[in-house]
N, C-alpha and C. Protein backbone atom coordinates (compact mmCIF):
# COMPACT_ATOMS: atom_id res chain seq x y z
N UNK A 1 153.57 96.09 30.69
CA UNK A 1 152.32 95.47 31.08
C UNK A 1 151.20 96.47 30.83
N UNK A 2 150.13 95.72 30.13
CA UNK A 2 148.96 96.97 30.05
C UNK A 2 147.86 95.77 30.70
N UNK A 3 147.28 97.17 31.47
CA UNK A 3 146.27 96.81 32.16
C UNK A 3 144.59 96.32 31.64
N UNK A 4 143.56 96.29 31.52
CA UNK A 4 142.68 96.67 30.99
C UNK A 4 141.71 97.60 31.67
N UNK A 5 141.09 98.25 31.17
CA UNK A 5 140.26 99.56 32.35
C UNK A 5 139.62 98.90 32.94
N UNK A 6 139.46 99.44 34.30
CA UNK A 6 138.10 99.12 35.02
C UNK A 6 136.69 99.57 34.82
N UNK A 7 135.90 98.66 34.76
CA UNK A 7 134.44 98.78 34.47
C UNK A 7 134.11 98.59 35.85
N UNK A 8 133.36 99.39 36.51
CA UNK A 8 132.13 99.93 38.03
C UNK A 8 131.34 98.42 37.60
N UNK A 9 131.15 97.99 38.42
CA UNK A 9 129.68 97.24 38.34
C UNK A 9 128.64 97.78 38.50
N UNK A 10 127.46 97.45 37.84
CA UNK A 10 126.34 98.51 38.12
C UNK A 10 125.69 98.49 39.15
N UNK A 11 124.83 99.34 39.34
CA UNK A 11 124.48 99.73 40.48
C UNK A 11 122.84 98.59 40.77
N UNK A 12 122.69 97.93 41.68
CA UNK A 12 121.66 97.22 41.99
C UNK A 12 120.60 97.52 42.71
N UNK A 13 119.23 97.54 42.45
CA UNK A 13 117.92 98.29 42.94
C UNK A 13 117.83 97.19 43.91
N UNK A 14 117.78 97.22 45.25
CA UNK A 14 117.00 96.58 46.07
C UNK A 14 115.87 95.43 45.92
N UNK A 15 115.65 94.34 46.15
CA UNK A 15 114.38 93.74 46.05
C UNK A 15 113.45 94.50 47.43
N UNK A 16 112.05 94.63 47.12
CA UNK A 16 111.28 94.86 48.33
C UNK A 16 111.01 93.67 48.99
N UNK A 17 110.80 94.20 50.56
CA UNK A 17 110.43 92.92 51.22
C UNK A 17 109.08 92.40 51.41
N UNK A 18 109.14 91.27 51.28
CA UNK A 18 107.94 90.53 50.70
C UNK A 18 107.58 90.05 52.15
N UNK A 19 107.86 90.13 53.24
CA UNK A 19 107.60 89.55 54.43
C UNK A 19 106.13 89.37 54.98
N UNK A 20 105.18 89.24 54.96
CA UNK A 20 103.68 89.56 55.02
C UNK A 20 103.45 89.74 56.95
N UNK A 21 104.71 89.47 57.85
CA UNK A 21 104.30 89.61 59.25
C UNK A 21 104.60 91.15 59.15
N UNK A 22 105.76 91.65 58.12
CA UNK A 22 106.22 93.13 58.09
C UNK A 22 105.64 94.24 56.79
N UNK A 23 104.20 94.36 56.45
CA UNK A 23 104.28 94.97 55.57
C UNK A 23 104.76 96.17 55.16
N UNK A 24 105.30 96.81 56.19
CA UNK A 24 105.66 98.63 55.96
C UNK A 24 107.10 98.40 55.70
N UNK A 25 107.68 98.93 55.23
CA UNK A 25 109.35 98.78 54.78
C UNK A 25 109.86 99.16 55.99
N UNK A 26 111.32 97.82 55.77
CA UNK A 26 112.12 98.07 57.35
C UNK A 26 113.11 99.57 57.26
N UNK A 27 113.56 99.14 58.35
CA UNK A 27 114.81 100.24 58.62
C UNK A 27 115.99 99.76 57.74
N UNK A 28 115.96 98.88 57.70
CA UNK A 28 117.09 97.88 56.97
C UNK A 28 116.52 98.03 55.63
N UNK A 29 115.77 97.79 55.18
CA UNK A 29 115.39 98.19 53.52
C UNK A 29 115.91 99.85 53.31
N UNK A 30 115.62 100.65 54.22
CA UNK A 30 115.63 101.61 53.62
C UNK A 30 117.28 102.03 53.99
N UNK A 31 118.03 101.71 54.61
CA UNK A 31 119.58 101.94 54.18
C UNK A 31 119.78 101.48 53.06
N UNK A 32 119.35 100.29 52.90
CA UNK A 32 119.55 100.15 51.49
C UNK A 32 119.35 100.91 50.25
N UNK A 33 118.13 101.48 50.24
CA UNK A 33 118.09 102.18 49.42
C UNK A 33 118.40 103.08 49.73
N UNK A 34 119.26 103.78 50.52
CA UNK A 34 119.52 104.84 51.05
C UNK A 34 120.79 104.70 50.16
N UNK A 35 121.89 103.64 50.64
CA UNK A 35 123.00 103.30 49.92
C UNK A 35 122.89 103.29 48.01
N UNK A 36 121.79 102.53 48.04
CA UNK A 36 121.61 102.64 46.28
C UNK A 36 121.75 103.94 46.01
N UNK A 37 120.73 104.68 46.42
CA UNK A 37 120.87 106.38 45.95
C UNK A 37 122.36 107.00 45.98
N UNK A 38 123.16 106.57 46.86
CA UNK A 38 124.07 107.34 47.12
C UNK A 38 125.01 106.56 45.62
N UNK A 39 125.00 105.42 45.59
CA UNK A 39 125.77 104.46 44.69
C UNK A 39 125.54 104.85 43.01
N UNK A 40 124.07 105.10 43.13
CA UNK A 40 123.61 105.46 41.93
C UNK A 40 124.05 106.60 41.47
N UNK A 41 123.85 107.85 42.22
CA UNK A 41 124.44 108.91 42.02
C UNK A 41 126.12 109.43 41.95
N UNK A 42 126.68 108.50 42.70
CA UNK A 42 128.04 108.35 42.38
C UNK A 42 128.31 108.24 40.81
N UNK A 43 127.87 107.09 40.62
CA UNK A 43 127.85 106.28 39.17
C UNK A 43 127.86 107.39 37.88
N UNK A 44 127.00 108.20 38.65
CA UNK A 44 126.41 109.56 37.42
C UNK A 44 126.90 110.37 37.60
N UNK A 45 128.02 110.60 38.06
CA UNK A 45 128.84 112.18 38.45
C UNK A 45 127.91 113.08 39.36
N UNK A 46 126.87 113.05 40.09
CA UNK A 46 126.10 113.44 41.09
C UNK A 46 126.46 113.90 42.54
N UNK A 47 126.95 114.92 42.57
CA UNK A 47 127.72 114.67 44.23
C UNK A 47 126.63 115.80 45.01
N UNK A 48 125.36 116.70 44.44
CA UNK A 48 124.93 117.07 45.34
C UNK A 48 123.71 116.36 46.22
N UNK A 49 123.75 116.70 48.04
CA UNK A 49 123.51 115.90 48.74
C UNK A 49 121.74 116.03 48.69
N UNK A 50 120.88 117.24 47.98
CA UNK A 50 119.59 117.27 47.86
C UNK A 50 119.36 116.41 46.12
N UNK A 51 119.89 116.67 46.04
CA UNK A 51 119.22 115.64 44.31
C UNK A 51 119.93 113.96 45.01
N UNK A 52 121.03 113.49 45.64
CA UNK A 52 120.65 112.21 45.99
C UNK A 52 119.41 112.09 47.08
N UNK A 53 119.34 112.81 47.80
CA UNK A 53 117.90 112.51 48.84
C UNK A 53 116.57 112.81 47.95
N UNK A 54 116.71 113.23 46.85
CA UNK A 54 115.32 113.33 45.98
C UNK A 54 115.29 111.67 45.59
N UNK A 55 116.29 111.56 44.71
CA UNK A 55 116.07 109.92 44.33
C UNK A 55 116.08 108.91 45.56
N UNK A 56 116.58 109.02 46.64
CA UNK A 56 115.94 108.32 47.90
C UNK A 56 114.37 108.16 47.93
N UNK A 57 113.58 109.54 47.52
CA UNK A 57 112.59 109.71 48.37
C UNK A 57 111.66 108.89 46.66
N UNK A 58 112.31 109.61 45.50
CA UNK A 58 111.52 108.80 44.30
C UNK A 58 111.64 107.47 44.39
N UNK A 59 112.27 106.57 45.15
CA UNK A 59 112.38 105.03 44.95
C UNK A 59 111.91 104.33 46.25
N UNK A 60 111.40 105.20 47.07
CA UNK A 60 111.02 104.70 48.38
C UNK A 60 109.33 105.20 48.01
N UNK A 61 109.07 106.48 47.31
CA UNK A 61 107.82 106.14 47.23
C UNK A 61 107.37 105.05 46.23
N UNK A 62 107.95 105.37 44.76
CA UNK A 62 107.97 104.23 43.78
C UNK A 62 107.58 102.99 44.52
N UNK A 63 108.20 102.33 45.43
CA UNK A 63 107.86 101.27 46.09
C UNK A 63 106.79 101.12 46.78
N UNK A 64 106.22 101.98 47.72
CA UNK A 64 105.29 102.42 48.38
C UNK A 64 103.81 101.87 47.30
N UNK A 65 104.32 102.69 46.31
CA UNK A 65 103.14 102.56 45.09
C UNK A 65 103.27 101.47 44.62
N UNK A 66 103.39 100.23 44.63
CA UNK A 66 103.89 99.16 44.12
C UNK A 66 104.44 98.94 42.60
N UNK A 67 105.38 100.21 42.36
CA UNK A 67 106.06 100.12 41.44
C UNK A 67 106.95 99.09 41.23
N UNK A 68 107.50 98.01 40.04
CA UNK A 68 108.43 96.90 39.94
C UNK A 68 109.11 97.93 40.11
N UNK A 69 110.69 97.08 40.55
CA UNK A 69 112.08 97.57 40.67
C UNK A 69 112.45 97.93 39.22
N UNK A 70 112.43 97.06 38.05
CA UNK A 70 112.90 97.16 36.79
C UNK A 70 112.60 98.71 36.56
N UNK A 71 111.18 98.97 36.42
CA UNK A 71 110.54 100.31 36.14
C UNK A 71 111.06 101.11 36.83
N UNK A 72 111.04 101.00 38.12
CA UNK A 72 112.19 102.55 38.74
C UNK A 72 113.40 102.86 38.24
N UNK A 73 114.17 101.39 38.54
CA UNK A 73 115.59 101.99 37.69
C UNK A 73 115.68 102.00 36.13
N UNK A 74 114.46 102.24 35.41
CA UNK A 74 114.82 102.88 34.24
C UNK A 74 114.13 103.62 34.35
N UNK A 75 113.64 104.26 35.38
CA UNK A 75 113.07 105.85 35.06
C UNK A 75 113.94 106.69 35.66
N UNK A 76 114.79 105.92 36.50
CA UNK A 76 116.10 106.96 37.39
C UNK A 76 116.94 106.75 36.78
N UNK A 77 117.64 106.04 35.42
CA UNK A 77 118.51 105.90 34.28
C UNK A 77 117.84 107.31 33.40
N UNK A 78 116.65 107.10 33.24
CA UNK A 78 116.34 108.31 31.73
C UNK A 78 116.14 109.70 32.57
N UNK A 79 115.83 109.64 34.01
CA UNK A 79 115.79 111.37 34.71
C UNK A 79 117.41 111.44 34.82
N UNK A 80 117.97 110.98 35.19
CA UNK A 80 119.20 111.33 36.09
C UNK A 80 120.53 110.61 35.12
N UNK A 81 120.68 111.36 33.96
CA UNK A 81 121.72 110.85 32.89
C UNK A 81 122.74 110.95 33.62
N UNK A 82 123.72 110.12 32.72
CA UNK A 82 125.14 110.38 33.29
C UNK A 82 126.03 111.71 32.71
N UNK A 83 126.38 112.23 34.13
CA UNK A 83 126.87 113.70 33.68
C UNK A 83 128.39 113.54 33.13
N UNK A 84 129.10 112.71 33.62
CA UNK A 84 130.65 112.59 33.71
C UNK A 84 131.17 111.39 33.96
N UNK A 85 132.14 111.09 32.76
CA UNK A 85 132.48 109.99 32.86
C UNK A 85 133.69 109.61 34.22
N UNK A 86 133.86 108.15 34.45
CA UNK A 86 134.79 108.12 35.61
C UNK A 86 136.33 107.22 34.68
């Protein structure tokens, strides 16, 4: 029996919340992106714990600034290459 490899699913940027009674980002948004960072950096062979809290803090301001999601995660695809394959 041969298997076929496993392919990761990719990693998914958060939607921001659009809530207009909540404009400041929740607590709950930001695990999320807390989790993305960590997911993302997995993905990339990344295991130290200050370069994932940098890309935490680049995608939480990104947002802040009303950066689209698309545009962040291809600017955290072209900073943060993949070091090692899995």
């Amino acid at each position: 029996v041969t298997l076929a490899p496993f392919k990761e699913p990719p990693v998914v940027l958060p939607d921001k919340p659009t809530d207009k009674m909540t404009p400041k980002l929740t607590k709950e948004f930001e695990e999320k992106i807390q989790n993305f960072a960590i997911d993302f950096a997995q993905q990339r062979g990344i295991e130290d714990p200050e370069i994932i809290s940098t890309i935490y803090h680049e995608v939480m301001d990104s947002f802040e600034k009303g950066v689209a999601g698309p545009n962040i995660l291809k600017k955290l695809k072209s900073k943060y290459y993949l070091i090692k394959c899995k």
